[in-house]
Protein backbone atom coordinates (compact mmCIF):
# COMPACT_ATOMS: atom_id res chain seq x y z
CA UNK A 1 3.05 0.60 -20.02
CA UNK A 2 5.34 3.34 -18.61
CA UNK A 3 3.62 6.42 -16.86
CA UNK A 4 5.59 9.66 -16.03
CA UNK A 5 5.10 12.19 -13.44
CA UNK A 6 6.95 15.16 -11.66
CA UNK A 7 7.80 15.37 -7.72
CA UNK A 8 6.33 18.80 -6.86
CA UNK A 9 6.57 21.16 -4.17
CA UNK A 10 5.66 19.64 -0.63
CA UNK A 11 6.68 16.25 -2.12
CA UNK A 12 3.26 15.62 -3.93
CA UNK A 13 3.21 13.35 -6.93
CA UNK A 14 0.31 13.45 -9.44
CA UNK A 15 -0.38 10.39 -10.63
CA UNK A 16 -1.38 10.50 -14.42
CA UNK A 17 -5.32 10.00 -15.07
CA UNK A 18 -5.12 7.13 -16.99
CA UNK A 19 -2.90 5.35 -14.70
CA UNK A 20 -5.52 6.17 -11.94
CA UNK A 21 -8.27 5.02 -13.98
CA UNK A 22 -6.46 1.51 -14.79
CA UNK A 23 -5.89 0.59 -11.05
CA UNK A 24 -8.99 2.07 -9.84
CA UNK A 25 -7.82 4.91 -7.50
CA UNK A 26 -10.59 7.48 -6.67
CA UNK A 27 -10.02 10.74 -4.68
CA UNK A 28 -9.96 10.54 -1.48
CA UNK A 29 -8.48 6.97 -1.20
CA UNK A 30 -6.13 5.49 0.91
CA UNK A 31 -2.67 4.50 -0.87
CA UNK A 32 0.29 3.00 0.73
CA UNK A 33 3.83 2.69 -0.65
CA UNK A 34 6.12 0.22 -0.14
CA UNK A 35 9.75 0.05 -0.78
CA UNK A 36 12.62 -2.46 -1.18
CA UNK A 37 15.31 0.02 -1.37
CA UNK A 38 15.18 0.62 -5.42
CA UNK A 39 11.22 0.33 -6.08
CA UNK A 40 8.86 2.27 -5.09
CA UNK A 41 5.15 0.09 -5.13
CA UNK A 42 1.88 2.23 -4.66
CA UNK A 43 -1.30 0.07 -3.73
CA UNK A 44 -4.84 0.67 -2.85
CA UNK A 45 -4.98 0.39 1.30
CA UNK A 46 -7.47 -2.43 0.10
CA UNK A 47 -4.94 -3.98 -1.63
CA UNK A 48 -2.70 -3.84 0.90
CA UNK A 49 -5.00 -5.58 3.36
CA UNK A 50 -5.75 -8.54 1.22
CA UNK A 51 -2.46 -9.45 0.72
CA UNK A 52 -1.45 -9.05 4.48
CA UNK A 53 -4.70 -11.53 4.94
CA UNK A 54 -3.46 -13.67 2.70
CA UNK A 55 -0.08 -13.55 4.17
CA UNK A 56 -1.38 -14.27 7.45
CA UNK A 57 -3.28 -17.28 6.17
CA UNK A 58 -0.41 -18.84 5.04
CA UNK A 59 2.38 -18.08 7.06
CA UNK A 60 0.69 -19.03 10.51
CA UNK A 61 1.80 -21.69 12.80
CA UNK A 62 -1.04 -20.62 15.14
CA UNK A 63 -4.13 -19.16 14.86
CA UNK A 64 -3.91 -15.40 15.37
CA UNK A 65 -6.68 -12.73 14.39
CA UNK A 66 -5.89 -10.86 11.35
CA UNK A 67 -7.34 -7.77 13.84
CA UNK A 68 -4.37 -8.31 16.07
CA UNK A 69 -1.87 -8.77 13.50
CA UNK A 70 -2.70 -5.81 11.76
CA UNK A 71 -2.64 -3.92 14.87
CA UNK A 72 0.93 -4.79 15.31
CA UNK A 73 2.05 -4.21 11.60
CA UNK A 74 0.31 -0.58 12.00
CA UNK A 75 2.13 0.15 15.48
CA UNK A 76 5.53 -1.09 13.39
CA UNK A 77 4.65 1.40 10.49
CA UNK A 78 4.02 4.39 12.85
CA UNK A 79 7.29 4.29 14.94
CA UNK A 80 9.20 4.03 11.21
């Protein structure tokens, strides 16, 4: 299903109710985008997380704490 909404002022996109209701999102909750250059992806923080755990899980060659990788992935996102 398609959903439309308007850039406003300040940069602030409303995101249509239903849409909101489908995936879950609440006020006050913490939404990250991601881009690849021509999409634009909006997840839960929650979402986020799990699939960076999941990542992690699979991708290792070592152990490392998910703690300590997310650490680093936040310090990369900051200095962006």
């Amino acid at each position: 299903m398609s959903y439309h909404a308007k850039l406003i002022k300040g940069g602030k996109i409303v995101i249509p109710a239903q849409l909101r209701r489908e995936l879950g999102f609440k006020e006050g909750d913490s939404l990250v985008f991601e881009s690849d250059g021509k999409r634009l992806v909006l997840k839960s923080r929650e979402v986020m997380l799990r699939d960076i755990r999941s990542k992690v899980k699979t991708g290792l060659s070592k152990p490392v704490s998910v703690e300590t990788y997310l650490q680093e992935k936040w310090a990369e996102a900051e200095s962006e």
